[in-house]
PDB file of N, CA and C in Angstrom:
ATOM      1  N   UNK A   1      25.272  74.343  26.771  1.00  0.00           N
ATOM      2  CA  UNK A   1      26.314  74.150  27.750  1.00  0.00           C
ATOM      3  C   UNK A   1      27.168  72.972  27.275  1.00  0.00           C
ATOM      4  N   UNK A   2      28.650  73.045  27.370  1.00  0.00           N
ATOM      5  CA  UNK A   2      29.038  72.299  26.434  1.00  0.00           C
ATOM      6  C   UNK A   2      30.090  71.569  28.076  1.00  0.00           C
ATOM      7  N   UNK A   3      30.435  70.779  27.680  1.00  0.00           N
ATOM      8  CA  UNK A   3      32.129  70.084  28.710  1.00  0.00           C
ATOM      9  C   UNK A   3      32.301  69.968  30.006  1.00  0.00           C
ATOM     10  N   UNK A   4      33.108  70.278  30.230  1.00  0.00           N
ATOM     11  CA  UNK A   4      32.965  70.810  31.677  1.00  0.00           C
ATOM     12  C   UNK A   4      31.668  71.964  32.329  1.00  0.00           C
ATOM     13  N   UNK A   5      31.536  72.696  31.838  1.00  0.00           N
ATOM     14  CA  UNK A   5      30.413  73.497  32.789  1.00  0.00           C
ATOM     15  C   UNK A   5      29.299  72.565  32.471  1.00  0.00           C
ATOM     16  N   UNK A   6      28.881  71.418  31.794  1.00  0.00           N
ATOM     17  CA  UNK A   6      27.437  70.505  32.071  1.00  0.00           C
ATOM     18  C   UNK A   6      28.010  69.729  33.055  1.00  0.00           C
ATOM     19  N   UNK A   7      28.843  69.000  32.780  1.00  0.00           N
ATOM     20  CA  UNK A   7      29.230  68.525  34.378  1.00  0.00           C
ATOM     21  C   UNK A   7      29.234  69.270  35.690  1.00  0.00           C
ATOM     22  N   UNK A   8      29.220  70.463  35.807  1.00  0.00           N
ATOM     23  CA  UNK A   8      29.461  70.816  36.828  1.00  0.00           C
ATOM     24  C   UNK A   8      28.451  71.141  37.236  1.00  0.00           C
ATOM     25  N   UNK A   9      27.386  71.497  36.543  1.00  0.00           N
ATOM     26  CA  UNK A   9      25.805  71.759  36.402  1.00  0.00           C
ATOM     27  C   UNK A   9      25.257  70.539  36.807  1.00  0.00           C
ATOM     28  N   UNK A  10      25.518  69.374  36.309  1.00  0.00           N
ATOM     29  CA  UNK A  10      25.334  68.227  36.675  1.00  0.00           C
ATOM     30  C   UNK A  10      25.253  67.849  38.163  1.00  0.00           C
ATOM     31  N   UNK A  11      26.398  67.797  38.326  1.00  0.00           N
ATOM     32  CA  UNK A  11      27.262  67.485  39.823  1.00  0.00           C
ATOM     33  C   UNK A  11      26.400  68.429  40.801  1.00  0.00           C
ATOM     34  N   UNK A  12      25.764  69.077  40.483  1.00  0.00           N
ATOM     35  CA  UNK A  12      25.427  70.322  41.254  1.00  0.00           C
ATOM     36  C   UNK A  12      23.639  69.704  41.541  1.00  0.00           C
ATOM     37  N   UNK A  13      23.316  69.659  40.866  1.00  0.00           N
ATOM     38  CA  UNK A  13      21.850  69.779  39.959  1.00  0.00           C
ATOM     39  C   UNK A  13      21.265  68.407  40.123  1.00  0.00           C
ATOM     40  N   UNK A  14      21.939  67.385  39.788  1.00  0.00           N
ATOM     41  CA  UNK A  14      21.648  66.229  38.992  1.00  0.00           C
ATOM     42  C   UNK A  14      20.861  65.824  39.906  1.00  0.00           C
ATOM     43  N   UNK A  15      21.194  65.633  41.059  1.00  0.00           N
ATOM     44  CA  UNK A  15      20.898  64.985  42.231  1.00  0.00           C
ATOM     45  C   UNK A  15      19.144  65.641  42.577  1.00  0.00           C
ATOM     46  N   UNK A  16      19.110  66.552  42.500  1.00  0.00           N
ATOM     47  CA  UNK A  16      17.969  67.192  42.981  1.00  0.00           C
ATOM     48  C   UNK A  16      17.109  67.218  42.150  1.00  0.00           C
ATOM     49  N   UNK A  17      16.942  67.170  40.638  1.00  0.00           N
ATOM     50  CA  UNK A  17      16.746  67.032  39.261  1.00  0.00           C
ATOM     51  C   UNK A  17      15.915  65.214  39.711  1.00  0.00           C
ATOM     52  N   UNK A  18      16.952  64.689  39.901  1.00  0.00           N
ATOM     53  CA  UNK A  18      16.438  63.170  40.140  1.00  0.00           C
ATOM     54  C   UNK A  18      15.095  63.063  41.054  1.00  0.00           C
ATOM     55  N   UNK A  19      15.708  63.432  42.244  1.00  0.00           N
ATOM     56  CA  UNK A  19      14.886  63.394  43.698  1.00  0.00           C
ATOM     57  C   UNK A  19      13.602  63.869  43.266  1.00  0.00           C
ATOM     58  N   UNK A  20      13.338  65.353  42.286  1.00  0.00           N
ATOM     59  CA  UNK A  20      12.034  65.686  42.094  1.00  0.00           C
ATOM     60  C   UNK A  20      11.204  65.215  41.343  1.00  0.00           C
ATOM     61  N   UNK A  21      12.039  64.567  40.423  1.00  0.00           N
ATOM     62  CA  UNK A  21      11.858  63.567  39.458  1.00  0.00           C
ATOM     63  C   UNK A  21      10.896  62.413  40.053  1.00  0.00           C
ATOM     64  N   UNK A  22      11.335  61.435  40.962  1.00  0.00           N
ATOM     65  CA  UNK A  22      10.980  60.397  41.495  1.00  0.00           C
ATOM     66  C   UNK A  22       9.435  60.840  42.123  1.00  0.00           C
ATOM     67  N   UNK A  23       9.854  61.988  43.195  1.00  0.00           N
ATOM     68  CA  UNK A  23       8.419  62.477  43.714  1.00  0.00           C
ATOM     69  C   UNK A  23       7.655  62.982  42.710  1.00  0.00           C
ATOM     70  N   UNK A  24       7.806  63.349  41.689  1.00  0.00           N
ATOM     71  CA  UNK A  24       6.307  64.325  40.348  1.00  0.00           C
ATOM     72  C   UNK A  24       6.300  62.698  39.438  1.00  0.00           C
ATOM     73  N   UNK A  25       6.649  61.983  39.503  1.00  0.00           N
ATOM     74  CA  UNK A  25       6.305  60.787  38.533  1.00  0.00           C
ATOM     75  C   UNK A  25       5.135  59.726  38.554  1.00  0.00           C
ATOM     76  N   UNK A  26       4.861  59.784  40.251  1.00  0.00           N
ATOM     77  CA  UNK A  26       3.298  59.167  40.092  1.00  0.00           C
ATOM     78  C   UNK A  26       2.083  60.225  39.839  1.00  0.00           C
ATOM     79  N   UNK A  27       2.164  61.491  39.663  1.00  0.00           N
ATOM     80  CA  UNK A  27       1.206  62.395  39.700  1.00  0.00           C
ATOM     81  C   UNK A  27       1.108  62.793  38.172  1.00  0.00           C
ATOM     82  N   UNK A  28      -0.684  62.838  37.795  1.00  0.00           N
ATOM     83  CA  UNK A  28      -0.576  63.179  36.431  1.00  0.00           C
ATOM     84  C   UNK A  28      -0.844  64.364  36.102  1.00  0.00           C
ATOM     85  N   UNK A  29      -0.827  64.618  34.688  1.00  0.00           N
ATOM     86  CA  UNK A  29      -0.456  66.382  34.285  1.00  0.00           C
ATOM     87  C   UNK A  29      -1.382  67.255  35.082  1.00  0.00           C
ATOM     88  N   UNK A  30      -2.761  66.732  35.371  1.00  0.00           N
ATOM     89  CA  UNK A  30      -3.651  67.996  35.783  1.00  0.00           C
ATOM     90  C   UNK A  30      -3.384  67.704  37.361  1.00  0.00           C
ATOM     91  N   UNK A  31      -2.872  66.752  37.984  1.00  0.00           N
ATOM     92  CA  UNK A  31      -1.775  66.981  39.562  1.00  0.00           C
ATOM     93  C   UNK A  31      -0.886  67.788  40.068  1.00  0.00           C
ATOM     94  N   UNK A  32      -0.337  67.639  38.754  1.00  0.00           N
ATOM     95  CA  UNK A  32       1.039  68.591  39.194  1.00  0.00           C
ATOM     96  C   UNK A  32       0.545  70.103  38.487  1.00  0.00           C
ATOM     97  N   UNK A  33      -0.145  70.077  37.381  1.00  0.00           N
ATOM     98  CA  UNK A  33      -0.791  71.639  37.571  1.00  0.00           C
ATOM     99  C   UNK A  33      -1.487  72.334  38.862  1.00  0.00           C
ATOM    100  N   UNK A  34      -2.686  71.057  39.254  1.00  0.00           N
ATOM    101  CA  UNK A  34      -2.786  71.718  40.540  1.00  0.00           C
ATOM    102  C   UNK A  34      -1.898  71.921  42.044  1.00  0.00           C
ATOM    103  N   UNK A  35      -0.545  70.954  41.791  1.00  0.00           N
ATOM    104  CA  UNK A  35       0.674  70.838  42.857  1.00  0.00           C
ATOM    105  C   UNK A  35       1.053  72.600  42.348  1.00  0.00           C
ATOM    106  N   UNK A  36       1.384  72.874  41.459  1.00  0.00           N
ATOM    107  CA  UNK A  36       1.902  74.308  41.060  1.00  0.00           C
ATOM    108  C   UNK A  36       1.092  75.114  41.862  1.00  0.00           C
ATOM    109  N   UNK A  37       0.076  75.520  41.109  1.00  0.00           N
ATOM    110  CA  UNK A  37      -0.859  76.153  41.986  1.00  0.00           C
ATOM    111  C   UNK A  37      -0.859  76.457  43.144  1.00  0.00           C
ATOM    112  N   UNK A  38      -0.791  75.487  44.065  1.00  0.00           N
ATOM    113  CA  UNK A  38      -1.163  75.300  45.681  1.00  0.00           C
ATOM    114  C   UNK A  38       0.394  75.623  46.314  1.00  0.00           C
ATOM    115  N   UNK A  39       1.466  74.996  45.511  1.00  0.00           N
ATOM    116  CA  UNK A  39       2.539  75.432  45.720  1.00  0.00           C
ATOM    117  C   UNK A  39       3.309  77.572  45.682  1.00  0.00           C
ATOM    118  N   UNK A  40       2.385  78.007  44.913  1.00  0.00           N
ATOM    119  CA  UNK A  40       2.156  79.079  44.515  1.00  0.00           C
ATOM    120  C   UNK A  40       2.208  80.371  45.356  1.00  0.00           C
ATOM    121  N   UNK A  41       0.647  79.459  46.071  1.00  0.00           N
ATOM    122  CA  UNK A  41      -0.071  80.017  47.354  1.00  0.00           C
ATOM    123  C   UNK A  41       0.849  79.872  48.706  1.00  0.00           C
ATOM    124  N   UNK A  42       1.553  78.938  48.714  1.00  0.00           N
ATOM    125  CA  UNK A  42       2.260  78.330  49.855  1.00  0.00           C
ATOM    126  C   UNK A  42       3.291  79.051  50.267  1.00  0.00           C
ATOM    127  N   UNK A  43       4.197  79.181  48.710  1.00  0.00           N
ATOM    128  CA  UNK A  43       5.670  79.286  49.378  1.00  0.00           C
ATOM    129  C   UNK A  43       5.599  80.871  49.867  1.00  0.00           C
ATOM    130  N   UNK A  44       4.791  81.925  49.161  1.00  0.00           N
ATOM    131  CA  UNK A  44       4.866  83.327  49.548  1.00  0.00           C
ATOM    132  C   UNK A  44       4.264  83.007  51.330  1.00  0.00           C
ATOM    133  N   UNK A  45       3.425  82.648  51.872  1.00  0.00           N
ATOM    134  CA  UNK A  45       3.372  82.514  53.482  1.00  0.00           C
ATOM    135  C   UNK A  45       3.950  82.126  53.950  1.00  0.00           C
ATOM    136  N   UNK A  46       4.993  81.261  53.332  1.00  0.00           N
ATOM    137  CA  UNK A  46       5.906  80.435  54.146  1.00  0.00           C
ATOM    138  C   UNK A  46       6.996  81.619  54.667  1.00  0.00           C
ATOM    139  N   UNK A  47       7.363  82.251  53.500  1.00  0.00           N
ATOM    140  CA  UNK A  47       8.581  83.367  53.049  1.00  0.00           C
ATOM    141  C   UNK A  47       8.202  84.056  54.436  1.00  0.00           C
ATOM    142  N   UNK A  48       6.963  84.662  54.421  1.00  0.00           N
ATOM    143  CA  UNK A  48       6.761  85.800  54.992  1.00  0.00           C
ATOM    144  C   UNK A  48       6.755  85.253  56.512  1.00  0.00           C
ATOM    145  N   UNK A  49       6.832  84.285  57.069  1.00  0.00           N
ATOM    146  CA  UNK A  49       7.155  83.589  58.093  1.00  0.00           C
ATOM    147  C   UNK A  49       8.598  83.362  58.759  1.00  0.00           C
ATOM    148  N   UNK A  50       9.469  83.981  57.047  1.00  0.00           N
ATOM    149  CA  UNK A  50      11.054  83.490  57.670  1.00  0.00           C
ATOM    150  C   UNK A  50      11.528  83.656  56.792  1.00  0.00           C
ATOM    151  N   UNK A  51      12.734  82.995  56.302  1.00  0.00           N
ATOM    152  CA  UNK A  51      14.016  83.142  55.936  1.00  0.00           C
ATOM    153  C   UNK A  51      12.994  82.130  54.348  1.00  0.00           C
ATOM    154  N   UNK A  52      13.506  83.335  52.976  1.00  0.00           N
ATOM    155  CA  UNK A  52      13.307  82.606  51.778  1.00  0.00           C
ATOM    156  C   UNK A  52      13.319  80.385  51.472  1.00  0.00           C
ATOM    157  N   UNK A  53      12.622  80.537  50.906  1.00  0.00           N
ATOM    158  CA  UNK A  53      12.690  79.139  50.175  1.00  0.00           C
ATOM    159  C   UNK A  53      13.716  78.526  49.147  1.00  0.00           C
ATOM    160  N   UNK A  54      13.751  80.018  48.928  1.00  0.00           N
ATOM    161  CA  UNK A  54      15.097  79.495  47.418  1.00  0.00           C
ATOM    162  C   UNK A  54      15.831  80.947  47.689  1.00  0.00           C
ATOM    163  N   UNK A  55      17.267  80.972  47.387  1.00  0.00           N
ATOM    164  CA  UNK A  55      18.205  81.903  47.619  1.00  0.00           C
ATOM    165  C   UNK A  55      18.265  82.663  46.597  1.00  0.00           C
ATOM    166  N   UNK A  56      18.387  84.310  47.172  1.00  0.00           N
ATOM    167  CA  UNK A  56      18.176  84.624  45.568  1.00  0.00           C
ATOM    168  C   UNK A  56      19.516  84.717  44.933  1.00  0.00           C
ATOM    169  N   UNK A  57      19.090  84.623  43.464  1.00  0.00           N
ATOM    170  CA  UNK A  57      20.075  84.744  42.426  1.00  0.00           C
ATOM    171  C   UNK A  57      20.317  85.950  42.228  1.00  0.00           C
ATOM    172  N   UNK A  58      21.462  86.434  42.763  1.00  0.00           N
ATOM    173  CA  UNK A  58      22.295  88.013  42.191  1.00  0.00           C
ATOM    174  C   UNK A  58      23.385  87.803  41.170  1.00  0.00           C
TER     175      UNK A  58
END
């Protein structure tokens, strides 16, 4: 991604990129393997409770 569209990816992204950043940085590798995991299990009950977690991409 070259110029303008990383910036805009940026501008978009960056922010949230950071934020998850800050929260996964005290947790170590076999944490956040098991954060995946459990996260895994989670978000499909959550879904099926309501309205998606993440929007889909068409």
């Amino acid at each position: 991604m070259a110029g303008h569209g990383h910036e805009a990816w940026s501008s978009t992204i960056g922010d949230q990129m950071a934020t998850e950043h800050a929260l996964l940085a005290p947790l170590s590798e076999a944490e956040r393997e098991q954060l995946v995991v459990l996260l895994r299990k989670v978000a499909p009950a959550a879904e099926s409770e309501g309205s998606p977690l993440m929007p889909s991409v068409d």
